[in-house]
PDB file of N, CA and C in Angstrom:
ATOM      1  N   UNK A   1     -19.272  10.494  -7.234  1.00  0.00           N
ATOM      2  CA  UNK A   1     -18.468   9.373  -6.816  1.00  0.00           C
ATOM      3  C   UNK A   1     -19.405   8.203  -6.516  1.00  0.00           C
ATOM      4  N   UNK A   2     -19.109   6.909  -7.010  1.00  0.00           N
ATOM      5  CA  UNK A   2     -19.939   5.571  -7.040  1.00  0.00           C
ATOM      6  C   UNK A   2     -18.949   5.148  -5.794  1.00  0.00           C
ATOM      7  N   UNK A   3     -20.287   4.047  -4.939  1.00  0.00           N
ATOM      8  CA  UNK A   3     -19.139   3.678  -4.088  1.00  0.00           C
ATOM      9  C   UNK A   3     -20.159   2.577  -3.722  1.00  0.00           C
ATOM     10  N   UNK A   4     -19.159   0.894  -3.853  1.00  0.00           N
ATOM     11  CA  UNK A   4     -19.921  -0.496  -4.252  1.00  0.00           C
ATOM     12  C   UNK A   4     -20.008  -0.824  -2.694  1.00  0.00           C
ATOM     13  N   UNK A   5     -20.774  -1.316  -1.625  1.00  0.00           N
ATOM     14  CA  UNK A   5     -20.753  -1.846  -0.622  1.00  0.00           C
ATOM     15  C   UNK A   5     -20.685  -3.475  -1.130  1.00  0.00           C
ATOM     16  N   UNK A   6     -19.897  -4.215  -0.858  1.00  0.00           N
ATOM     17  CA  UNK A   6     -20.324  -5.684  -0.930  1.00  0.00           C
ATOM     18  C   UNK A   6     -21.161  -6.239   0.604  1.00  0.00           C
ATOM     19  N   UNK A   7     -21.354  -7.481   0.465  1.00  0.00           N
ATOM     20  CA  UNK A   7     -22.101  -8.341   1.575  1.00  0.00           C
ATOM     21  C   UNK A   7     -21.386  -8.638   2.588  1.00  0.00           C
ATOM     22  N   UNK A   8     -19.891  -8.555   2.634  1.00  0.00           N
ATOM     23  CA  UNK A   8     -18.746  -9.137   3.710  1.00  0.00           C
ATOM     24  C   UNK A   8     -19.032  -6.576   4.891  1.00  0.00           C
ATOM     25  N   UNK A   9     -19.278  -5.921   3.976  1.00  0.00           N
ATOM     26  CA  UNK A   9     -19.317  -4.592   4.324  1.00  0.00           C
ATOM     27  C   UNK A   9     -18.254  -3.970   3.763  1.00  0.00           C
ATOM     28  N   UNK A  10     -17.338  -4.778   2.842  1.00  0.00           N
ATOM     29  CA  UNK A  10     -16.041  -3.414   2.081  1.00  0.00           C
ATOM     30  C   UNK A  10     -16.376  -2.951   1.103  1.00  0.00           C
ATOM     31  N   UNK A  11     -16.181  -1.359   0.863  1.00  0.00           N
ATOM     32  CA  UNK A  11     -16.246  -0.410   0.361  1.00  0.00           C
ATOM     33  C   UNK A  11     -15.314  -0.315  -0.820  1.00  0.00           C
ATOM     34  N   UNK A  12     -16.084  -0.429  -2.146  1.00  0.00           N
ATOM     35  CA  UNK A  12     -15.374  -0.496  -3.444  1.00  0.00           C
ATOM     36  C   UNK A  12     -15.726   0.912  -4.257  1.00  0.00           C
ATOM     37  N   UNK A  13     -14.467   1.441  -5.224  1.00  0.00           N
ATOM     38  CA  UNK A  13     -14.774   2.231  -6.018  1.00  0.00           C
ATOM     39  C   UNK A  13     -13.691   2.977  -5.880  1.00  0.00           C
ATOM     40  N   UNK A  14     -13.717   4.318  -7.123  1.00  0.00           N
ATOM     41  CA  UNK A  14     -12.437   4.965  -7.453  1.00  0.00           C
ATOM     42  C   UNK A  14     -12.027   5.958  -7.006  1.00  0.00           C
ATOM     43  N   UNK A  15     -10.690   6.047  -6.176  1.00  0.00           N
ATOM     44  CA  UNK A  15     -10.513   7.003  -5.664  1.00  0.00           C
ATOM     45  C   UNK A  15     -10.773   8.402  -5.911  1.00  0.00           C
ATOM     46  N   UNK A  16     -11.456   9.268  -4.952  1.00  0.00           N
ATOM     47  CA  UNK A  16     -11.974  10.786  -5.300  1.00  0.00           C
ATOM     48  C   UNK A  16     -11.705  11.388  -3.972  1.00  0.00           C
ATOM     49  N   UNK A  17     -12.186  13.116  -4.090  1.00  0.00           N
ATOM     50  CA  UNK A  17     -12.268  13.738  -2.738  1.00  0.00           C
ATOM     51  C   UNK A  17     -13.390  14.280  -2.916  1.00  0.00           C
ATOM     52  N   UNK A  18     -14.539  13.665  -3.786  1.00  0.00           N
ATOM     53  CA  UNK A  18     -15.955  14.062  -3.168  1.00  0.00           C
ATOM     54  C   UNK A  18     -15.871  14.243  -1.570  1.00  0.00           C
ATOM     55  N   UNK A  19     -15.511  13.416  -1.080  1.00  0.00           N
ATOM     56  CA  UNK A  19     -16.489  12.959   0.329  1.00  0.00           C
ATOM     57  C   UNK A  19     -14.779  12.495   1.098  1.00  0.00           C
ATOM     58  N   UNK A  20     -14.687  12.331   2.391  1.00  0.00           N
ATOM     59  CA  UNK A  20     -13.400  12.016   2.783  1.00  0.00           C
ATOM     60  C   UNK A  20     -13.714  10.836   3.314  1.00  0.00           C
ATOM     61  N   UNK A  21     -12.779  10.105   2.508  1.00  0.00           N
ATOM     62  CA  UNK A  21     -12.915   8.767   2.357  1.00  0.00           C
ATOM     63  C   UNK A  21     -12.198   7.749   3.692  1.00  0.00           C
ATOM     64  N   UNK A  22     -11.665   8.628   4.515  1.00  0.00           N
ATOM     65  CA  UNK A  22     -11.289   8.179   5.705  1.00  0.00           C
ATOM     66  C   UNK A  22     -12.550   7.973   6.660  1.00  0.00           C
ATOM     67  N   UNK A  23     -13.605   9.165   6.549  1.00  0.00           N
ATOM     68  CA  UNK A  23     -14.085   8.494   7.289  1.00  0.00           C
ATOM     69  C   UNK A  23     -15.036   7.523   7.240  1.00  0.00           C
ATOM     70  N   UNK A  24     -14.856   6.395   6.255  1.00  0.00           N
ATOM     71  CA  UNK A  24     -15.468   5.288   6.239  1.00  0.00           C
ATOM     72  C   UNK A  24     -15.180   4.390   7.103  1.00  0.00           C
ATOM     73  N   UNK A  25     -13.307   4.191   7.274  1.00  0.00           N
ATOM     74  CA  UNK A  25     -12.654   3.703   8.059  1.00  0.00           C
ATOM     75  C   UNK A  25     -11.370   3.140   7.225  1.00  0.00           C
ATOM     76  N   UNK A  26     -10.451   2.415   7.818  1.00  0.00           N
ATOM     77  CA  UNK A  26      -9.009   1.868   7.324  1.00  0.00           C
ATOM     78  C   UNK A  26      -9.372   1.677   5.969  1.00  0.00           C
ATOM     79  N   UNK A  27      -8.344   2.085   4.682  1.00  0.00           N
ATOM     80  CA  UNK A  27      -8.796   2.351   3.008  1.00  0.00           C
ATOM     81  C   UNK A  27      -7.379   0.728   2.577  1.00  0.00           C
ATOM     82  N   UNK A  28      -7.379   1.104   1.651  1.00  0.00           N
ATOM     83  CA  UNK A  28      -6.073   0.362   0.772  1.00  0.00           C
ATOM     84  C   UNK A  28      -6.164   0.701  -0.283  1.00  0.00           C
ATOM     85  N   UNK A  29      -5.617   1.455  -0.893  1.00  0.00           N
ATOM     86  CA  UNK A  29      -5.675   2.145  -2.601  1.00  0.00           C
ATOM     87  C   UNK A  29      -4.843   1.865  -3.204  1.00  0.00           C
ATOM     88  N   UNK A  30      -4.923   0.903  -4.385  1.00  0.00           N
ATOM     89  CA  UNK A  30      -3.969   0.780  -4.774  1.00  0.00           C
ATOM     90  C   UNK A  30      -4.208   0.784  -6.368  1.00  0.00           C
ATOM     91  N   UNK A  31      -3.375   1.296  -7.305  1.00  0.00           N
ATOM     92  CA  UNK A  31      -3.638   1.586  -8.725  1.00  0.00           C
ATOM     93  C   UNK A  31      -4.278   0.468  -9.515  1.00  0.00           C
ATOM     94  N   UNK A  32      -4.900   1.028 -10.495  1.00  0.00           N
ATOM     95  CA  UNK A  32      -6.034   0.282 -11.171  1.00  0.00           C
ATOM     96  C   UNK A  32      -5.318   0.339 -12.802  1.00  0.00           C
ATOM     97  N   UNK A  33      -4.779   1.479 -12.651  1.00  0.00           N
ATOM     98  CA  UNK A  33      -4.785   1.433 -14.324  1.00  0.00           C
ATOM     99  C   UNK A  33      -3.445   3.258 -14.940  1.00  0.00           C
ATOM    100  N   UNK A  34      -3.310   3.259 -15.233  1.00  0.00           N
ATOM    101  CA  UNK A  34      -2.395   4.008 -15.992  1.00  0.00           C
ATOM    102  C   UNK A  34      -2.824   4.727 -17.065  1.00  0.00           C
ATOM    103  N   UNK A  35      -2.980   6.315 -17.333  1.00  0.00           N
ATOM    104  CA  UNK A  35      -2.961   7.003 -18.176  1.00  0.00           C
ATOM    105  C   UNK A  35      -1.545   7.570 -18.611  1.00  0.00           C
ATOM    106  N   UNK A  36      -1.169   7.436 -20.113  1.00  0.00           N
ATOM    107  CA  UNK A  36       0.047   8.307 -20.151  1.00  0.00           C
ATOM    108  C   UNK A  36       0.092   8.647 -21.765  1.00  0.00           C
ATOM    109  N   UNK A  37       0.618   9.445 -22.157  1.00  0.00           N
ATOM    110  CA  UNK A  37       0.866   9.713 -23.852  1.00  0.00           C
ATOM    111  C   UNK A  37       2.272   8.901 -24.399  1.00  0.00           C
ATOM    112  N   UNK A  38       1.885   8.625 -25.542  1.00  0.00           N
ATOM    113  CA  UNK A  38       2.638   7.801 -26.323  1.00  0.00           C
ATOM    114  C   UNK A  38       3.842   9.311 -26.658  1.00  0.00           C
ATOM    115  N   UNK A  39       4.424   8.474 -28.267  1.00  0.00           N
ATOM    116  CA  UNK A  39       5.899   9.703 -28.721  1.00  0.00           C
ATOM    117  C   UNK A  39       5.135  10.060 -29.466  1.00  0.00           C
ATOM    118  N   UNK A  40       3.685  10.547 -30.041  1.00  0.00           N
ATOM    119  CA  UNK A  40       3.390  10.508 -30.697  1.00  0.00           C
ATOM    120  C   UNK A  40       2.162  12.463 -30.132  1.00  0.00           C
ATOM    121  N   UNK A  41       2.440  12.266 -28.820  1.00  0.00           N
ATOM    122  CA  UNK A  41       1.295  12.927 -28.066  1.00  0.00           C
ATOM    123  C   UNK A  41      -0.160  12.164 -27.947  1.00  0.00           C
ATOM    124  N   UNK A  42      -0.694  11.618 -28.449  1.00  0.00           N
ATOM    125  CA  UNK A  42      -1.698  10.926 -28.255  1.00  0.00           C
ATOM    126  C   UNK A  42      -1.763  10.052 -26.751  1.00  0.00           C
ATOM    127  N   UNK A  43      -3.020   9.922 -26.269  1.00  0.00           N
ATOM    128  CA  UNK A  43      -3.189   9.484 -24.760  1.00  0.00           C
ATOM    129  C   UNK A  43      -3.810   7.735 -24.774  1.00  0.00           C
ATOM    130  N   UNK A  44      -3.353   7.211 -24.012  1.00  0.00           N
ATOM    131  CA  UNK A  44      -3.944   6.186 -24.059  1.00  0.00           C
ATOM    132  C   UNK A  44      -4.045   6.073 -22.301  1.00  0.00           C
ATOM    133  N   UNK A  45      -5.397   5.017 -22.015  1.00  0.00           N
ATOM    134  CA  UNK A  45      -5.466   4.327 -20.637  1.00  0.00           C
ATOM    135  C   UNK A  45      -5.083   2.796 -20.669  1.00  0.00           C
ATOM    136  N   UNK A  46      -4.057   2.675 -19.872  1.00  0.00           N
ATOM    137  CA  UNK A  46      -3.863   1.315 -19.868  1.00  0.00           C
ATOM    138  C   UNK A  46      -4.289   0.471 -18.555  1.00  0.00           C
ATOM    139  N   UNK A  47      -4.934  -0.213 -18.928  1.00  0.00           N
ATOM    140  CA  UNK A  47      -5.763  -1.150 -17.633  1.00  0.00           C
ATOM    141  C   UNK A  47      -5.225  -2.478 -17.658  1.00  0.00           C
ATOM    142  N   UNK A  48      -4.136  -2.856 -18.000  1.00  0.00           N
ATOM    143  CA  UNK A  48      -3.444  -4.187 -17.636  1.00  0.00           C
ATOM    144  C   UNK A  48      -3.474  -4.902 -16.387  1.00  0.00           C
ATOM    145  N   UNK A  49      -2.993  -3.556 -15.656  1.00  0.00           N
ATOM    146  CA  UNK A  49      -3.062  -3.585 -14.167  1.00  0.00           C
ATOM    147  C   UNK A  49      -3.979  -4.736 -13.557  1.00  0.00           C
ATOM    148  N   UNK A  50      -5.605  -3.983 -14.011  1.00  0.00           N
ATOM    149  CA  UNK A  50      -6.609  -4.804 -13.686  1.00  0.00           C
ATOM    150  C   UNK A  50      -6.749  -6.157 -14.764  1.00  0.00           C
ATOM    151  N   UNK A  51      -6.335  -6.309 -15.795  1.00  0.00           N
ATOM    152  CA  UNK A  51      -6.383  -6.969 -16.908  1.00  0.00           C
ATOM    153  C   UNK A  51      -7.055  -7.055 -17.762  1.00  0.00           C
ATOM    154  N   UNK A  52      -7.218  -5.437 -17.843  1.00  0.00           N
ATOM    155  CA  UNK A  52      -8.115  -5.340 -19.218  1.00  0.00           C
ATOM    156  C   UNK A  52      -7.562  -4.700 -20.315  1.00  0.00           C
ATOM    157  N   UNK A  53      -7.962  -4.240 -21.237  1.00  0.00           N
ATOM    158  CA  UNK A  53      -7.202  -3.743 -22.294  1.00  0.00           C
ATOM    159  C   UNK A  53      -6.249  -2.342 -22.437  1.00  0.00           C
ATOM    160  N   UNK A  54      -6.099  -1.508 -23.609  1.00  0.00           N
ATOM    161  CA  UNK A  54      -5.297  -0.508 -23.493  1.00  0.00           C
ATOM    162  C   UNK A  54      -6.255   0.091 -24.731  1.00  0.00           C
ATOM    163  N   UNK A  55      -6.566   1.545 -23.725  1.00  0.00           N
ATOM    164  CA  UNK A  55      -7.862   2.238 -24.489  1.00  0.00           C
ATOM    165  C   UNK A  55      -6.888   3.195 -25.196  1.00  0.00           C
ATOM    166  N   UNK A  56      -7.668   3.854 -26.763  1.00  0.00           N
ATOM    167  CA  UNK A  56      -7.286   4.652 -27.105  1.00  0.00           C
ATOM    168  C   UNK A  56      -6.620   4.329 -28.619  1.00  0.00           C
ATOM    169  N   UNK A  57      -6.181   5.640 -29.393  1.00  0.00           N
ATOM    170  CA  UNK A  57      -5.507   6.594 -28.825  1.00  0.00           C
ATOM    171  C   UNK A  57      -6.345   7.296 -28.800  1.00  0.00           C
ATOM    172  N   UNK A  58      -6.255   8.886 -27.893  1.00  0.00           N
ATOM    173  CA  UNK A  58      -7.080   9.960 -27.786  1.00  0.00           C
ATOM    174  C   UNK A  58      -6.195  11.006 -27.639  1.00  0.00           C
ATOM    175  N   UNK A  59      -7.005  12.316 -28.716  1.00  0.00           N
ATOM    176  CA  UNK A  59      -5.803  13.485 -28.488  1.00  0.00           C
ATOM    177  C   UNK A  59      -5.762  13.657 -26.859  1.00  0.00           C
ATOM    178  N   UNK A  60      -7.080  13.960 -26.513  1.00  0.00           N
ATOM    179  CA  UNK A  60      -6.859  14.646 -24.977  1.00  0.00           C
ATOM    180  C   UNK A  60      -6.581  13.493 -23.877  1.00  0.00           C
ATOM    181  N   UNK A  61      -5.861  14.433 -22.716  1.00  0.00           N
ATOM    182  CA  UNK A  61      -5.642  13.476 -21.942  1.00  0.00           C
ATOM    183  C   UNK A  61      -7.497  13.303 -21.199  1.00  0.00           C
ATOM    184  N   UNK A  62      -7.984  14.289 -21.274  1.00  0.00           N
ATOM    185  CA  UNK A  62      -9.397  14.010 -20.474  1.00  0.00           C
ATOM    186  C   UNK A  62     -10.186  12.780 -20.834  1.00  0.00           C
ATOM    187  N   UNK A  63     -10.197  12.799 -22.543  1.00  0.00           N
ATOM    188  CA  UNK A  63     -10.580  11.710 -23.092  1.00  0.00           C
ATOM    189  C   UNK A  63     -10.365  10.509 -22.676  1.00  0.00           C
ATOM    190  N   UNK A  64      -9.207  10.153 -22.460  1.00  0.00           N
ATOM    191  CA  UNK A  64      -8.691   9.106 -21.694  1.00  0.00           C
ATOM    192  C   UNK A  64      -9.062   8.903 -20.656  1.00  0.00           C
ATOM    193  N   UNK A  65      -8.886   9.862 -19.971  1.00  0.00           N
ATOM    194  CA  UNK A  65      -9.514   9.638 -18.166  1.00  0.00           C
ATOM    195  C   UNK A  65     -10.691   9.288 -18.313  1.00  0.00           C
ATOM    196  N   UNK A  66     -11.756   9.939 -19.102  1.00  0.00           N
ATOM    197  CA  UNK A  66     -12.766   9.310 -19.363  1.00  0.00           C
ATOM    198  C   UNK A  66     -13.229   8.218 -19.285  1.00  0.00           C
ATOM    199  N   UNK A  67     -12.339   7.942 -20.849  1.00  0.00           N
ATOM    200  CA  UNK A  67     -12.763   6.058 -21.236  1.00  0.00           C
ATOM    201  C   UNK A  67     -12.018   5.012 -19.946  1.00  0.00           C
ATOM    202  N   UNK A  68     -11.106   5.756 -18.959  1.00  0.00           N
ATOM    203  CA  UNK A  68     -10.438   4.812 -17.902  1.00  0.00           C
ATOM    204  C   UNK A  68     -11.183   4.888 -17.006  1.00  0.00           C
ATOM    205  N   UNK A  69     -11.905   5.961 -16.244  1.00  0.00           N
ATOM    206  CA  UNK A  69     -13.755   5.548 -15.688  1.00  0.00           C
ATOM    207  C   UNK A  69     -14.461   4.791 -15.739  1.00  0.00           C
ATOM    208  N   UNK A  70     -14.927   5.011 -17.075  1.00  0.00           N
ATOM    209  CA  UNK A  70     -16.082   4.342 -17.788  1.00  0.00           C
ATOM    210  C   UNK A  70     -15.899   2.734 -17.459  1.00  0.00           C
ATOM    211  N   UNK A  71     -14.481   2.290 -18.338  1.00  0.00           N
ATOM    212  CA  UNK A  71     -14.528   0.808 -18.281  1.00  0.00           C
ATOM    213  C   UNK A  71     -14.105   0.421 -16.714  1.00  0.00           C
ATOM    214  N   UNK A  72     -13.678   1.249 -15.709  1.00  0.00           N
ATOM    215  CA  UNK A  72     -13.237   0.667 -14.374  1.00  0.00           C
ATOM    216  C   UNK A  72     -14.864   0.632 -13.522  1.00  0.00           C
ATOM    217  N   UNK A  73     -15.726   1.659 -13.766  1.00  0.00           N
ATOM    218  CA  UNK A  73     -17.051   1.515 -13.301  1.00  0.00           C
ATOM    219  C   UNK A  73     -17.631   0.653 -13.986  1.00  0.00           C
ATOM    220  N   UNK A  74     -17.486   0.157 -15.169  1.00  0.00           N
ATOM    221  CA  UNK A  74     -18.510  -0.444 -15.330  1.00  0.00           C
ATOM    222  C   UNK A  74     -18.411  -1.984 -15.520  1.00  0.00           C
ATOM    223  N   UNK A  75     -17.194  -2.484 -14.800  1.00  0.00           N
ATOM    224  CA  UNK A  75     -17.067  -3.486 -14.486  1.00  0.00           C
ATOM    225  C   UNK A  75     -16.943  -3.821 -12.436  1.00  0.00           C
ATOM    226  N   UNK A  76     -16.947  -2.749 -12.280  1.00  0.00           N
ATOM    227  CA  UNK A  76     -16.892  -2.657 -10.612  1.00  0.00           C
ATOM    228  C   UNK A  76     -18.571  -2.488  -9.988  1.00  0.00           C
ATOM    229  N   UNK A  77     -19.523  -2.047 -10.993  1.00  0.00           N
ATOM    230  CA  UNK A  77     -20.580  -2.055 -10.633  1.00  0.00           C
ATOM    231  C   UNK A  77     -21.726  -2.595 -11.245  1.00  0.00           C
ATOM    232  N   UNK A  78     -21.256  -3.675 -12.277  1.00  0.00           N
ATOM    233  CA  UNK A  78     -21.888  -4.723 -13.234  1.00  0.00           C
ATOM    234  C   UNK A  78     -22.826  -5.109 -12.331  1.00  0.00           C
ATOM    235  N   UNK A  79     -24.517  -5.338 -12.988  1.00  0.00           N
ATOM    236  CA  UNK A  79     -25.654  -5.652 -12.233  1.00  0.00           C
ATOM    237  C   UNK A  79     -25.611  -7.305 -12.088  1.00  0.00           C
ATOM    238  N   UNK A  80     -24.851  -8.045 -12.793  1.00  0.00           N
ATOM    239  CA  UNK A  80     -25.233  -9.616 -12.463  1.00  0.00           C
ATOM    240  C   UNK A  80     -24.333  -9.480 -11.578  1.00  0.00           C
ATOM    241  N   UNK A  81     -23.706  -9.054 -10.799  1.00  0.00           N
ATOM    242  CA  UNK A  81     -22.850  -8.635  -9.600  1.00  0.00           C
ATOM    243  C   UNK A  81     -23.488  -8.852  -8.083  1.00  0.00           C
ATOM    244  N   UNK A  82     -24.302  -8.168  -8.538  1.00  0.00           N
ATOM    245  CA  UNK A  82     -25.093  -7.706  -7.265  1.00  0.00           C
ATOM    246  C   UNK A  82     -26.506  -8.958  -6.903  1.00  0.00           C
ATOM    247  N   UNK A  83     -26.397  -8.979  -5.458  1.00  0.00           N
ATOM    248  CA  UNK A  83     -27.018 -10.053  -5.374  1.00  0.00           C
ATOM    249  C   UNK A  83     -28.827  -9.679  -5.423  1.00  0.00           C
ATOM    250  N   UNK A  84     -29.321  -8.695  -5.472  1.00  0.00           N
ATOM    251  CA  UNK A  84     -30.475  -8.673  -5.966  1.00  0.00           C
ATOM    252  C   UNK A  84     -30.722  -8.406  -7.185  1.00  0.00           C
ATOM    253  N   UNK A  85     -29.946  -8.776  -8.007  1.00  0.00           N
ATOM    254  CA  UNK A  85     -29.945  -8.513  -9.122  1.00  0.00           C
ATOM    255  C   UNK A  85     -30.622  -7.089  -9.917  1.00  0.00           C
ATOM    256  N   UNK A  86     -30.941  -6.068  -9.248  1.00  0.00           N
ATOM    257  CA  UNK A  86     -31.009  -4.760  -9.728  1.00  0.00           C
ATOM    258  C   UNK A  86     -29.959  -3.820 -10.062  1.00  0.00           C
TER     259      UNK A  86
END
């Protein structure tokens, strides 16, 4: 589990039960993005939500969860982000 501290001290990243996330302190979770299968069975992730695209298709649903990771981390923890730039 990745988990972004910003400079104000709030705690960014995707919900898990690595670690119990309460006790960081008061949360707000709220959906990022949507996995679901078409009529077709095929899986897609849809990230509108956040406003990004609609991944896929993929037979598996894992696949999907995957690629809906991938692009939610790797725009939540982009290095020109961060203020030391590492």
């Amino acid at each position: 589990m990745n988990l972004l501290v910003d400079a104000s001290g709030s705690i960014h990243g995707l919900y898990g039960e690595a670690i119990d996330l309460n006790a960081l302190g008061d949360m707000t979770i709220y959906r990022a993005s949507k996995v679901e299968p078409d009529h077709t069975g095929h899986w897609w992730a849809d990230l509108a939500i956040m406003g990004g695209p609609r991944l896929g298709p993929y037979t598996r649903r894992s696949d999907a969860l995957g690629a809906e990771i991938a692009w939610i981390e790797q725009r939540l923890f982009r290095v020109k982000d961060r203020p030391d730039g590492e």
